[in-house]
PDB file of N, CA and C in Angstrom:
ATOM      1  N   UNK A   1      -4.502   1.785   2.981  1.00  0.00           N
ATOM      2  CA  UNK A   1      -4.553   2.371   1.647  1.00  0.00           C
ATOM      3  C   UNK A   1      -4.421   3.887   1.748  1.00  0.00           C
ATOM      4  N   UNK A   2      -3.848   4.582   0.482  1.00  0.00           N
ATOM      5  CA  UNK A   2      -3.151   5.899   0.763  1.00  0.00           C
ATOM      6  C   UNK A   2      -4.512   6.730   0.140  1.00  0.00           C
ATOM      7  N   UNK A   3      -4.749   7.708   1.056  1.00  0.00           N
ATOM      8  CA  UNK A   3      -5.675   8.778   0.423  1.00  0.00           C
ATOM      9  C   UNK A   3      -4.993   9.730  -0.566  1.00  0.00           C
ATOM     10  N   UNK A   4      -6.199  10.463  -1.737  1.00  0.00           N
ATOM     11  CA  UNK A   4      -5.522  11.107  -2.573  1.00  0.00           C
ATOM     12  C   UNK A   4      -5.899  12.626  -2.922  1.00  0.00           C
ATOM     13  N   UNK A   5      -5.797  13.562  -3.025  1.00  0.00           N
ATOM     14  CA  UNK A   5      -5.985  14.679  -2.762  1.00  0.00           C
ATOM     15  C   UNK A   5      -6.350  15.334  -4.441  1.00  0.00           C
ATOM     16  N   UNK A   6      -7.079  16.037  -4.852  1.00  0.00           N
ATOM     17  CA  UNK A   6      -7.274  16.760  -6.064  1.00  0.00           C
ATOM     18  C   UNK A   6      -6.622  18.033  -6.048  1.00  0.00           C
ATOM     19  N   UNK A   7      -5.458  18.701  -5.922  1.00  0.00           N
ATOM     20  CA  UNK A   7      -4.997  19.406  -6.599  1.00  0.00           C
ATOM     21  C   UNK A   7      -5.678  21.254  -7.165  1.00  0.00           C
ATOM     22  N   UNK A   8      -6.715  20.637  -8.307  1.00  0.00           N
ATOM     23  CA  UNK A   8      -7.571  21.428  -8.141  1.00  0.00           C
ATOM     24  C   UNK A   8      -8.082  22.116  -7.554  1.00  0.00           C
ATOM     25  N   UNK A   9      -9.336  21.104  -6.439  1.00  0.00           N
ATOM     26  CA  UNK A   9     -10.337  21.697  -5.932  1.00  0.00           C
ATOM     27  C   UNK A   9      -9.927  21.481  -4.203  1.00  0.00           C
ATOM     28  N   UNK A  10      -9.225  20.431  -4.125  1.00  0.00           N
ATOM     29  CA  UNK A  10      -8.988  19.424  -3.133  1.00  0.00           C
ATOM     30  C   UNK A  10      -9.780  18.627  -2.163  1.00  0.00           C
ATOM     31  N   UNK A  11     -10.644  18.016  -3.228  1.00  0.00           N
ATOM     32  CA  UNK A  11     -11.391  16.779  -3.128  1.00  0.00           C
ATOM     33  C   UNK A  11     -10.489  15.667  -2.690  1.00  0.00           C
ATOM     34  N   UNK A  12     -10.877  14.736  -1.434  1.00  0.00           N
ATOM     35  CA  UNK A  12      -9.804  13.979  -1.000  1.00  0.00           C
ATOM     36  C   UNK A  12     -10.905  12.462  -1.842  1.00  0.00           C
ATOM     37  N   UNK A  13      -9.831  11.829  -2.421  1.00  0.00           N
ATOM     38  CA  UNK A  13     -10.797  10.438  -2.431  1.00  0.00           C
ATOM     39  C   UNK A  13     -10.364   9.335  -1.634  1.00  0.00           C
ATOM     40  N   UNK A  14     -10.854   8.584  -0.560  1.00  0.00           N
ATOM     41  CA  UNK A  14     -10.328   7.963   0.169  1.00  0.00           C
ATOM     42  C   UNK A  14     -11.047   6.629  -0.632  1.00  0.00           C
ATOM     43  N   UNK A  15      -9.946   5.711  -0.064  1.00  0.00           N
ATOM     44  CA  UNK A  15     -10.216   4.187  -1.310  1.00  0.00           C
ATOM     45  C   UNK A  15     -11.005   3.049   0.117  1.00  0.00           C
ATOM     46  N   UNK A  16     -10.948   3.992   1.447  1.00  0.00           N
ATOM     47  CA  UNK A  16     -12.086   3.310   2.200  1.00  0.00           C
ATOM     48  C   UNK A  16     -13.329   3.482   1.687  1.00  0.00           C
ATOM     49  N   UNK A  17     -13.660   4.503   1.163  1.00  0.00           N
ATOM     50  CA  UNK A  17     -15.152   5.271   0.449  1.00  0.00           C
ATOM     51  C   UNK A  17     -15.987   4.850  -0.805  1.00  0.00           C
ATOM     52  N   UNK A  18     -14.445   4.931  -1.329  1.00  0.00           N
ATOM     53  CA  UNK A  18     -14.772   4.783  -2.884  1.00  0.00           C
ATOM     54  C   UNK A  18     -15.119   5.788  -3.698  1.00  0.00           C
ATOM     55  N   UNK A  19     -15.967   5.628  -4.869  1.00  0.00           N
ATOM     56  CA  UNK A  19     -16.752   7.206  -5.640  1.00  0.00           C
ATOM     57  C   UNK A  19     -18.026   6.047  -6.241  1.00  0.00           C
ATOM     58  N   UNK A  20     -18.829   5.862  -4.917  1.00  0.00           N
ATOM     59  CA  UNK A  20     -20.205   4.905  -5.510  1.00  0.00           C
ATOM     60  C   UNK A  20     -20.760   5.721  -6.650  1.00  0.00           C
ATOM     61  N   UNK A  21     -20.863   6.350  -6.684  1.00  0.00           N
ATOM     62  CA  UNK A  21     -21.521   7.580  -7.831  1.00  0.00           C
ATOM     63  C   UNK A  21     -20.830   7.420  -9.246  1.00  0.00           C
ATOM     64  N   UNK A  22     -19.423   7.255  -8.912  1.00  0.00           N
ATOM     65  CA  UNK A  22     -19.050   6.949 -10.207  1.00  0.00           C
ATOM     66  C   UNK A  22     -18.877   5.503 -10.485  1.00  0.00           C
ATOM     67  N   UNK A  23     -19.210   4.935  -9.670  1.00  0.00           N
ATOM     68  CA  UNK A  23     -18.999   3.099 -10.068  1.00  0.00           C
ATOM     69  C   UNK A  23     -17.622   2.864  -9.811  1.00  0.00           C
ATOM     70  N   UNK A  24     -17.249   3.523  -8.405  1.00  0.00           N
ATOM     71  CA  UNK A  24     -16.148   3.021  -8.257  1.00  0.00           C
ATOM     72  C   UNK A  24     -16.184   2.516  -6.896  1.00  0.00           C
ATOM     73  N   UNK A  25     -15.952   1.189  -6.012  1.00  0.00           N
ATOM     74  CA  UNK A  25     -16.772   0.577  -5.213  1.00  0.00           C
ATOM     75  C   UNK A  25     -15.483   1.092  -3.829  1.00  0.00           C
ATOM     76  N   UNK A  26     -16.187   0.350  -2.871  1.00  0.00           N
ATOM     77  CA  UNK A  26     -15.565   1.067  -1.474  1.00  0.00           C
ATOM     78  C   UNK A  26     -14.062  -0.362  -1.386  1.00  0.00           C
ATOM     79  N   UNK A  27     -13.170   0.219  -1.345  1.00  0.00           N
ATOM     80  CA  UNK A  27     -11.920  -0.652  -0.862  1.00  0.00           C
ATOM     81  C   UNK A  27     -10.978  -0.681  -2.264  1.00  0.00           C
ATOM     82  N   UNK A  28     -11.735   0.304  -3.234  1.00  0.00           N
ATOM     83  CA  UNK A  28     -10.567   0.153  -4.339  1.00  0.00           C
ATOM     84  C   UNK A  28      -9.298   1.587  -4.450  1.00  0.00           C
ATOM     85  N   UNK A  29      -8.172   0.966  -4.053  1.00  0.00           N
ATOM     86  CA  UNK A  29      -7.019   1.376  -4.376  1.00  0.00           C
ATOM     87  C   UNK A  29      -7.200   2.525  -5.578  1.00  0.00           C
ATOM     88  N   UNK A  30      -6.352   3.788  -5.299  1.00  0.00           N
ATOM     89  CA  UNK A  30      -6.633   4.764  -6.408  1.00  0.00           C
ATOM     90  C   UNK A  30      -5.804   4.508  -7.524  1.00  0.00           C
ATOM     91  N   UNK A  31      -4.665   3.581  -7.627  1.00  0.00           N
ATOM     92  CA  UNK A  31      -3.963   3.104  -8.445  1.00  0.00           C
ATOM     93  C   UNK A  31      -4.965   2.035  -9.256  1.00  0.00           C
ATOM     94  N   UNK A  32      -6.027   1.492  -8.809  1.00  0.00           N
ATOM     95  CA  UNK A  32      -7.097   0.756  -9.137  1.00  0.00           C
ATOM     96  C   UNK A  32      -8.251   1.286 -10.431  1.00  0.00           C
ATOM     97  N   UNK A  33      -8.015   2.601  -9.999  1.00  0.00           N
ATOM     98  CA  UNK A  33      -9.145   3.442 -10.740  1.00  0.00           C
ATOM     99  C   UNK A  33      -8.983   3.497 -12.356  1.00  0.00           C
ATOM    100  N   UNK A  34      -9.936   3.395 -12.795  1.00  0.00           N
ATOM    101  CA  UNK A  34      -9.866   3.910 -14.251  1.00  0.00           C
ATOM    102  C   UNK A  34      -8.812   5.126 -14.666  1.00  0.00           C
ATOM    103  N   UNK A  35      -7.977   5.246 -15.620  1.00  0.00           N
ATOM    104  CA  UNK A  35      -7.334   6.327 -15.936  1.00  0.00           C
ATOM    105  C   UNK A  35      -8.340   7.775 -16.734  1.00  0.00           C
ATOM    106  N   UNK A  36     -10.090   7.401 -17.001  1.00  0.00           N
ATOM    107  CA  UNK A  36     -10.670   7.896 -17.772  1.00  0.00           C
ATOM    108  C   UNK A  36     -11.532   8.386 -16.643  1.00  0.00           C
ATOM    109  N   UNK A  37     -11.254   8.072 -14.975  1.00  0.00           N
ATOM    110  CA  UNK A  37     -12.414   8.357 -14.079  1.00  0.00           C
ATOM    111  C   UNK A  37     -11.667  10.203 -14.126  1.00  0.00           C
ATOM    112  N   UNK A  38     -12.651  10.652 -13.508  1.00  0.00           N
ATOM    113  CA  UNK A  38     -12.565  12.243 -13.407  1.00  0.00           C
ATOM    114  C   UNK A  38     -12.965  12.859 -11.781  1.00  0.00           C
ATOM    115  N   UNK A  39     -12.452  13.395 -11.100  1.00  0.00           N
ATOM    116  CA  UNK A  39     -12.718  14.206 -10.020  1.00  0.00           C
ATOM    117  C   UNK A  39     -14.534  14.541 -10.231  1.00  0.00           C
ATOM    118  N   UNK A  40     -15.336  13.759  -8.852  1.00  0.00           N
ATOM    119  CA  UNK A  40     -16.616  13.947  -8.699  1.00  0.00           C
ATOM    120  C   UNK A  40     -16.771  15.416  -8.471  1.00  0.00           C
ATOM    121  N   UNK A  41     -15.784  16.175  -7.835  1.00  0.00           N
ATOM    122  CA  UNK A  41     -16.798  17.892  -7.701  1.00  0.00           C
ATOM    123  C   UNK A  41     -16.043  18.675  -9.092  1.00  0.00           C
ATOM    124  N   UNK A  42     -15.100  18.291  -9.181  1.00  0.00           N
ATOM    125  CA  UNK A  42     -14.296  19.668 -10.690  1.00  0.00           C
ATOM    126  C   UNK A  42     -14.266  18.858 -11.451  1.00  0.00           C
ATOM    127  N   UNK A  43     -14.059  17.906 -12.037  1.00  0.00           N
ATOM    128  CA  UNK A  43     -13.965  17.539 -13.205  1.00  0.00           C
ATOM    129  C   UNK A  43     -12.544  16.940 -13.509  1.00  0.00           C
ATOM    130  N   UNK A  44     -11.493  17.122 -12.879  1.00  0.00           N
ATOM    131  CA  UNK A  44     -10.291  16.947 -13.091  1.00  0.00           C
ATOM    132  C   UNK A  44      -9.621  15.595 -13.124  1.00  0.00           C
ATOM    133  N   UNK A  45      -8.416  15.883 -13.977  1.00  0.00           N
ATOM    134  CA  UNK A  45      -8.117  14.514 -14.721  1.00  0.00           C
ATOM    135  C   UNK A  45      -7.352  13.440 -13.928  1.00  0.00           C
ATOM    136  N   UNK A  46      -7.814  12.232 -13.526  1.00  0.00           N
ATOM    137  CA  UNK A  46      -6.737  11.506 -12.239  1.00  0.00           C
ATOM    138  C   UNK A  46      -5.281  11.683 -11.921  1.00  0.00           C
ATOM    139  N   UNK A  47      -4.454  12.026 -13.003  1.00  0.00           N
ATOM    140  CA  UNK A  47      -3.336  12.700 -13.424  1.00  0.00           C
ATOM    141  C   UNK A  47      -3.052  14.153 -12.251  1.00  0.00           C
ATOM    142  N   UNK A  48      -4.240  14.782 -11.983  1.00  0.00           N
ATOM    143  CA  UNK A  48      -3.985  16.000 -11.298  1.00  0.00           C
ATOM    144  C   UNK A  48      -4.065  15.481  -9.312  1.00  0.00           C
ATOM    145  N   UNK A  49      -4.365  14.707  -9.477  1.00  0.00           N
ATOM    146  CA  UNK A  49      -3.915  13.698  -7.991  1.00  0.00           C
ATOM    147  C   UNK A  49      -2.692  13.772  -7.186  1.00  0.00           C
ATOM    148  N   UNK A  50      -2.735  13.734  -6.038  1.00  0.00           N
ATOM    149  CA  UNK A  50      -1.455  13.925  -5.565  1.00  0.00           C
ATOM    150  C   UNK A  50      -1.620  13.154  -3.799  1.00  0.00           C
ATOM    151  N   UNK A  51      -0.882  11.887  -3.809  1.00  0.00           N
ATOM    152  CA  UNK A  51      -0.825  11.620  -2.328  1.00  0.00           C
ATOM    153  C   UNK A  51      -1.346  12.471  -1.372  1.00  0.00           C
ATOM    154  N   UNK A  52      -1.897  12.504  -0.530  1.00  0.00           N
ATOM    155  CA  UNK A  52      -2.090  13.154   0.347  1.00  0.00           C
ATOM    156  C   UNK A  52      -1.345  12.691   1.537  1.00  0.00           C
ATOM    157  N   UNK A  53      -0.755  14.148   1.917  1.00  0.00           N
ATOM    158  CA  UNK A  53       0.705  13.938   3.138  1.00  0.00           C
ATOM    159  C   UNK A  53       0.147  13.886   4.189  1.00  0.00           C
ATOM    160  N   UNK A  54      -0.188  13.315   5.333  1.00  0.00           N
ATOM    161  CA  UNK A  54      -0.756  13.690   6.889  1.00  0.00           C
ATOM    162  C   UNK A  54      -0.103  14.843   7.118  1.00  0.00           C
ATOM    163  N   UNK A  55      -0.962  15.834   7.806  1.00  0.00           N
ATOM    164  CA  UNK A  55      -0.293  16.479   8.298  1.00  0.00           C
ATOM    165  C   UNK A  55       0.529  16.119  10.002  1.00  0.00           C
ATOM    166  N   UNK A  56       1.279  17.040  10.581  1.00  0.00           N
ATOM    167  CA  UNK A  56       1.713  17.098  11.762  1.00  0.00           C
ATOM    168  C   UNK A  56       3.015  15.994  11.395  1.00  0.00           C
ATOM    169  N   UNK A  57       3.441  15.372  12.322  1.00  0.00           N
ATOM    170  CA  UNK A  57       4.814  14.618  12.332  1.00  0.00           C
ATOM    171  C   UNK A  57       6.186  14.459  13.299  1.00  0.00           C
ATOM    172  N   UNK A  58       7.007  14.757  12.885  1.00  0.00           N
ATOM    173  CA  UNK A  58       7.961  15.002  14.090  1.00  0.00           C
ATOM    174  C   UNK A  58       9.065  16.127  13.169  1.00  0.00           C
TER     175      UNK A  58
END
């Protein structure tokens, strides 16, 4: 499952983790998430999300 990065603040939410805090449980997909959930440290709107690229590569 793909981690997702906030934009904002750059809060990563990994969908191994979850956001227990917000009632969002460990193994759910960020495509899974509520469209009304909000970034746990800024506030920001799931919309402001952005794949997160690994770094390094070839």
């Amino acid at each position: 499952m793909e981690k997702y990065v906030c934009t904002v603040c750059g809060y990563e939410y990994d969908p191994e983790i979850g956001d227990p805090d917000s009632g969002i449980a460990p193994g759910t997909p960020f495509e899974d998430i509520p469209e009304d959930w909000v970034c746990p440290v800024c506030g920001a709107t799931k919309d402001l999300f952005e794949p997160l690229v690994p770094q390094g590569g070839s």
